[in-house]
N, C-alpha and C. Protein backbone atom coordinates (compact mmCIF):
# COMPACT_ATOMS: atom_id res chain seq x y z
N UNK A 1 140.55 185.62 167.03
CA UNK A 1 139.93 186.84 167.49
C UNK A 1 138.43 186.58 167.64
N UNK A 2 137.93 187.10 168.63
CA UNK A 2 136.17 186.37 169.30
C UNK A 2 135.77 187.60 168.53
N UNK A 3 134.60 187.66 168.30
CA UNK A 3 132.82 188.38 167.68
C UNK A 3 133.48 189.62 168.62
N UNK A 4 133.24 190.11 169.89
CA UNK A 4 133.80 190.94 170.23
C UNK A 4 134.96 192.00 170.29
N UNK A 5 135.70 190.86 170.08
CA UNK A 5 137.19 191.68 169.51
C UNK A 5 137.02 192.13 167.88
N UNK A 6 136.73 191.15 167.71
CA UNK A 6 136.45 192.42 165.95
C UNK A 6 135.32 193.86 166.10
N UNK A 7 134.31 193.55 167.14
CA UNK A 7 133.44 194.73 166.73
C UNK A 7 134.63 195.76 167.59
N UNK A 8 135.20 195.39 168.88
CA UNK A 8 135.56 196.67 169.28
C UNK A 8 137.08 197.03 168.55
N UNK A 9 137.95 196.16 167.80
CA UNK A 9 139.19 196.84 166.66
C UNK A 9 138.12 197.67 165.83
N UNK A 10 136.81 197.32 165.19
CA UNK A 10 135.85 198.61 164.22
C UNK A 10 135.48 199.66 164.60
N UNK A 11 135.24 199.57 165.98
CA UNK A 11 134.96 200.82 167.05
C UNK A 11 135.98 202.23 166.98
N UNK A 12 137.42 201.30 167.30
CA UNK A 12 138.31 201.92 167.37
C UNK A 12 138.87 202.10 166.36
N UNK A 13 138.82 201.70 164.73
CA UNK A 13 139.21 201.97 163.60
C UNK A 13 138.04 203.42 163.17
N UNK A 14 136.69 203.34 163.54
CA UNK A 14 136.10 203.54 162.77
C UNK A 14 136.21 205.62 162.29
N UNK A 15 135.96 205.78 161.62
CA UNK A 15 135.77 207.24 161.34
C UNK A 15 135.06 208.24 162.45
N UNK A 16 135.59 209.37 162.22
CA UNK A 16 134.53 210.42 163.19
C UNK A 16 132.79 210.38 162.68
N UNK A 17 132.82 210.12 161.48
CA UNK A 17 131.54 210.68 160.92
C UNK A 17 130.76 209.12 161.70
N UNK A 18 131.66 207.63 161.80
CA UNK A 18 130.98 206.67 162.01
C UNK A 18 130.86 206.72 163.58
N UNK A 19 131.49 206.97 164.19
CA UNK A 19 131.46 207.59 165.43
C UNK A 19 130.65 208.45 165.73
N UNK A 20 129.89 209.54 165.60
CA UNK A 20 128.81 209.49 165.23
C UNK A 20 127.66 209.08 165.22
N UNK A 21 127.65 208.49 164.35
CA UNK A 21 127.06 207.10 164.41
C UNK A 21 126.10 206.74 165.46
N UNK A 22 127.54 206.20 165.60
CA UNK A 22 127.16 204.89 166.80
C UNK A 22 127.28 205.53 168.04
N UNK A 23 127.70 206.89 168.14
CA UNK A 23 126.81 207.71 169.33
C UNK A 23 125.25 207.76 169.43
N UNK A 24 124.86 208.25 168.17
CA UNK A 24 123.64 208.86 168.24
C UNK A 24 122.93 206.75 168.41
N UNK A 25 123.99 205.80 168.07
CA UNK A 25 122.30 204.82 167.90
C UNK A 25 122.41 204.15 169.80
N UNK A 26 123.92 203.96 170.19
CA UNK A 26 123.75 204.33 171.52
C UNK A 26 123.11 205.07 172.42
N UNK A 27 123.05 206.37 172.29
CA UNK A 27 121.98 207.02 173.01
C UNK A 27 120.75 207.08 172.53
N UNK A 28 120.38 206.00 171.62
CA UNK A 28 118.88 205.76 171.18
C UNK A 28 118.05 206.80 170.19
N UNK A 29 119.00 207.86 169.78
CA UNK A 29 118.24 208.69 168.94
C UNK A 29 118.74 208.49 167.57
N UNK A 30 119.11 207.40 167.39
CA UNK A 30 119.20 207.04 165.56
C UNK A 30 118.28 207.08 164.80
N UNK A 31 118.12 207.73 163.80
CA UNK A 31 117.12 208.17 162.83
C UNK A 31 117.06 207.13 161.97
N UNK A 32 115.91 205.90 161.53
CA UNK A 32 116.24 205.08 160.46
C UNK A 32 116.58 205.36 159.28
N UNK A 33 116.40 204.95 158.37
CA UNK A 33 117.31 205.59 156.89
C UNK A 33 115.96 205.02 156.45
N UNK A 34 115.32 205.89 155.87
CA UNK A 34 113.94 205.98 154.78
C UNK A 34 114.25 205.17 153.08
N UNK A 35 114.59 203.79 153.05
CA UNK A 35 114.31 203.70 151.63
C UNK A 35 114.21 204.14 150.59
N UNK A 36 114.93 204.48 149.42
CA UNK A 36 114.51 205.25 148.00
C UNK A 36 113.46 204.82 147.78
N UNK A 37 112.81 205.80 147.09
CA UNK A 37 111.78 205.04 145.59
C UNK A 37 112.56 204.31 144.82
N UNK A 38 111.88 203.00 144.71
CA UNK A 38 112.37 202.26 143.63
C UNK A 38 112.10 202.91 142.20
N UNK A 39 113.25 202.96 141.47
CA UNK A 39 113.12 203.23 140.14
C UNK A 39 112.15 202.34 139.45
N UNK A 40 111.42 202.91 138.15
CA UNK A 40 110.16 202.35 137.62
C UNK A 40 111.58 201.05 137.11
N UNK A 41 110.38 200.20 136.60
CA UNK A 41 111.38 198.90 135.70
C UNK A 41 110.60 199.05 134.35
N UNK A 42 111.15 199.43 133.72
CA UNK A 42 110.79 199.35 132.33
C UNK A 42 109.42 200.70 131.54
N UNK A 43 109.17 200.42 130.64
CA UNK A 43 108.62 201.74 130.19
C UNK A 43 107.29 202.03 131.06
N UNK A 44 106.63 203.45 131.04
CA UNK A 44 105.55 203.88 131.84
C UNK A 44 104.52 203.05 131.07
N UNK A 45 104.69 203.44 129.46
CA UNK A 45 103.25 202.74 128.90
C UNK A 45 103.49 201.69 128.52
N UNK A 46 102.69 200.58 128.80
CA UNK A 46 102.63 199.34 128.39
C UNK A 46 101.90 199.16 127.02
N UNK A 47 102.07 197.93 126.45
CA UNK A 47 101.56 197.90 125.40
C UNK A 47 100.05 196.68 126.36
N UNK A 48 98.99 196.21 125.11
CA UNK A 48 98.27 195.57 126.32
C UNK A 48 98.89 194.19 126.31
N UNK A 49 99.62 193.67 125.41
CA UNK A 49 99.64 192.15 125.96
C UNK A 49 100.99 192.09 126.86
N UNK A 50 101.91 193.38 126.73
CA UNK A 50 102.95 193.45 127.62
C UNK A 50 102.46 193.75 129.16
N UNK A 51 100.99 194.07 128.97
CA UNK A 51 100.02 194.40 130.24
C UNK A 51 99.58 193.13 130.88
N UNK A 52 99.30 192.37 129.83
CA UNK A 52 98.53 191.22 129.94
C UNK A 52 99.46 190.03 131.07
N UNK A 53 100.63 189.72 129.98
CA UNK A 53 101.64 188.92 130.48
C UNK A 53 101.99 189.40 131.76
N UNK A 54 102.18 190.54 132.19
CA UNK A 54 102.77 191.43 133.51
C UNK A 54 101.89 190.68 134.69
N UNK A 55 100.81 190.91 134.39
CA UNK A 55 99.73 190.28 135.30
C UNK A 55 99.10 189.39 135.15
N UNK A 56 99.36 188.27 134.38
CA UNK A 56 98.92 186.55 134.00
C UNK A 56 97.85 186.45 133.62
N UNK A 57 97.41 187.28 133.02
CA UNK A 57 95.92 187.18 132.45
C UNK A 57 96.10 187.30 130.85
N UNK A 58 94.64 186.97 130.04
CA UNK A 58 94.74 187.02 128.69
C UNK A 58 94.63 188.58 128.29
N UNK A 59 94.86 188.91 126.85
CA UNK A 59 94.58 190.08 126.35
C UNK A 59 93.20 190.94 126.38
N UNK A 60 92.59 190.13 126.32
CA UNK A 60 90.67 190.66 126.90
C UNK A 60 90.90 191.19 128.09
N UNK A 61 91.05 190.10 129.04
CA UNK A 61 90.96 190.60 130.21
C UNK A 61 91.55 192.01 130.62
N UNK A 62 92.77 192.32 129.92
CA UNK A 62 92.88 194.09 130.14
C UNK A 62 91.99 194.80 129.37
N UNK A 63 91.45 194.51 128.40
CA UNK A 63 90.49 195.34 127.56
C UNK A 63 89.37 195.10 128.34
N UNK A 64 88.88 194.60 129.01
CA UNK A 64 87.41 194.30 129.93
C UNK A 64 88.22 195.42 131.37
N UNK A 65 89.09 195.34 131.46
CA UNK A 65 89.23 196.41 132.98
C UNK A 65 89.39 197.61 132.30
N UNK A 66 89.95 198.03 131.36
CA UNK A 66 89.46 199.52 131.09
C UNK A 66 88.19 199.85 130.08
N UNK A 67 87.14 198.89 129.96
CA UNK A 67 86.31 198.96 130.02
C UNK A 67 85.18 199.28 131.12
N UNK A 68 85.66 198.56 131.89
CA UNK A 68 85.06 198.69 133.54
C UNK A 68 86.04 200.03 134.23
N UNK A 69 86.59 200.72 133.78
CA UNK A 69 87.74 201.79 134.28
C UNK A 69 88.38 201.52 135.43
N UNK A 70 88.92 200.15 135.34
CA UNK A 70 89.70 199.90 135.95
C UNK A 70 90.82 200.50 135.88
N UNK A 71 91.20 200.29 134.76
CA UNK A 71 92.72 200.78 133.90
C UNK A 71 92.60 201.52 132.93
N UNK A 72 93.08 202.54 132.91
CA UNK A 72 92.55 203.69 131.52
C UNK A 72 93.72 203.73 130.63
N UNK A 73 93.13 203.82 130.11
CA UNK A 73 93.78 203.44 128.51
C UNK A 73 94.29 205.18 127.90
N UNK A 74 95.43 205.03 127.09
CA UNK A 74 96.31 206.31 126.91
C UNK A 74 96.55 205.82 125.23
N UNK A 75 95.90 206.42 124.40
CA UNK A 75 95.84 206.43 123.05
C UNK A 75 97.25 207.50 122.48
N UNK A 76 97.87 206.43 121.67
CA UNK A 76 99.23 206.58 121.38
C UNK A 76 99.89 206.58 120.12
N UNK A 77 99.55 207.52 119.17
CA UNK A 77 100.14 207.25 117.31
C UNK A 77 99.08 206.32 117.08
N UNK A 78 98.01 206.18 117.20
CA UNK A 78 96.73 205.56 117.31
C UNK A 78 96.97 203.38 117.56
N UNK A 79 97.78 203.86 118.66
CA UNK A 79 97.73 202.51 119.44
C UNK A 79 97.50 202.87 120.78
N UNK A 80 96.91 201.66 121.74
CA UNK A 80 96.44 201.80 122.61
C UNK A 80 97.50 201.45 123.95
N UNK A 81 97.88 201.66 124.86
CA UNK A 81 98.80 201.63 126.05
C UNK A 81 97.93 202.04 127.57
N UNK A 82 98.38 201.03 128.22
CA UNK A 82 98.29 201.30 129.53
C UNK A 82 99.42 202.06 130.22
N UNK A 83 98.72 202.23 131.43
CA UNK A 83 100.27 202.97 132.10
C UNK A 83 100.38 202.36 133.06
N UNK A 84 101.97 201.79 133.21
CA UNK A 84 102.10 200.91 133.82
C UNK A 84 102.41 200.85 135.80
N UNK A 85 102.29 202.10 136.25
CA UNK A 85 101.43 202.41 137.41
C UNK A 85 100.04 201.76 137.68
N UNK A 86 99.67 202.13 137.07
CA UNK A 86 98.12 201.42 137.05
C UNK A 86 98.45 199.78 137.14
N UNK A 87 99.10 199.53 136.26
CA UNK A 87 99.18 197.80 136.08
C UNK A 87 99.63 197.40 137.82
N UNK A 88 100.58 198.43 137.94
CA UNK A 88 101.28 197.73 138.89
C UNK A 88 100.84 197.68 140.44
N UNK A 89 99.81 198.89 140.00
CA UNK A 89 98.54 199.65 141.42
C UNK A 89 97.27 197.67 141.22
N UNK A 90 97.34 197.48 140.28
CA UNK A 90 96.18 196.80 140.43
C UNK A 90 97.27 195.24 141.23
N UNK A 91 98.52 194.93 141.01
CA UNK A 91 99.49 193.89 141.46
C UNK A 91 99.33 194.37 142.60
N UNK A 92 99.69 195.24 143.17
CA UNK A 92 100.00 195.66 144.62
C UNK A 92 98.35 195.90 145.82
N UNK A 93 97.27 195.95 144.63
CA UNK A 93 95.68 195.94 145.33
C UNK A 93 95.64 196.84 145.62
N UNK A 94 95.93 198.28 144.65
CA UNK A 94 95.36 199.25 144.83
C UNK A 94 94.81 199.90 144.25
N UNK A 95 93.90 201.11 143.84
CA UNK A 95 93.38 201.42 142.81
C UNK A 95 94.05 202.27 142.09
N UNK A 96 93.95 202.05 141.01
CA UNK A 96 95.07 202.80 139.76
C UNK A 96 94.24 204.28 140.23
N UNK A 97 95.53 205.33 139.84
CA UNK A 97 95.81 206.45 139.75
C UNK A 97 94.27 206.92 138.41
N UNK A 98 93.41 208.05 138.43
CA UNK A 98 92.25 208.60 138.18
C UNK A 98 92.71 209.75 136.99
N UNK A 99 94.15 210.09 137.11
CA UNK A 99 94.57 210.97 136.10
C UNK A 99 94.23 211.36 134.66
């Protein structure tokens, strides 16, 4: 069976809803499908060397960026945490969230 003969047995198998479909991307008005938000990976607050390691740098070096307010720091049962938006705003080159 050729590349062709399988797409058109799927054509003719396929559902009304997929039919559909492949009307609307035939006549060119197919709507792309928008991506989820990726779910966060792992907790919001970081601890700092779980900050540190995230972004290959030493433990100072996050204590020198929220010094410089780069990264603001979220005081926690009196330990200190980043939030890991921010960590991940500064990976991606953007500026952490001002909150």
């Amino acid at each position: 069976m050729t590349d062709v003969e399988r797409r058109l047995l799927r054509i003719l198998t396929a559902t009304s809803e997929q039919l559909v479909a492949i009307d609307r991307v035939l006549d060119g008005r197919a709507v792309p499908e928008t991506p989820a938000p990726a779910a966060p990976k792992g907790p919001a607050l970081m601890m700092i060397k779980d900050a540190a390691a995230f972004l290959g740098v030493h433990r100072a070096t996050i204590w020198r960026l929220m010094k410089a307010g780069r990264l603001g720091a979220v005081e926690l049962l009196g330990a200190v945490r980043v939030r890991r938006a921010d960590v991940e705003a500064i990976v991606a080159g953007r500026s952490p969230s001002k909150e």
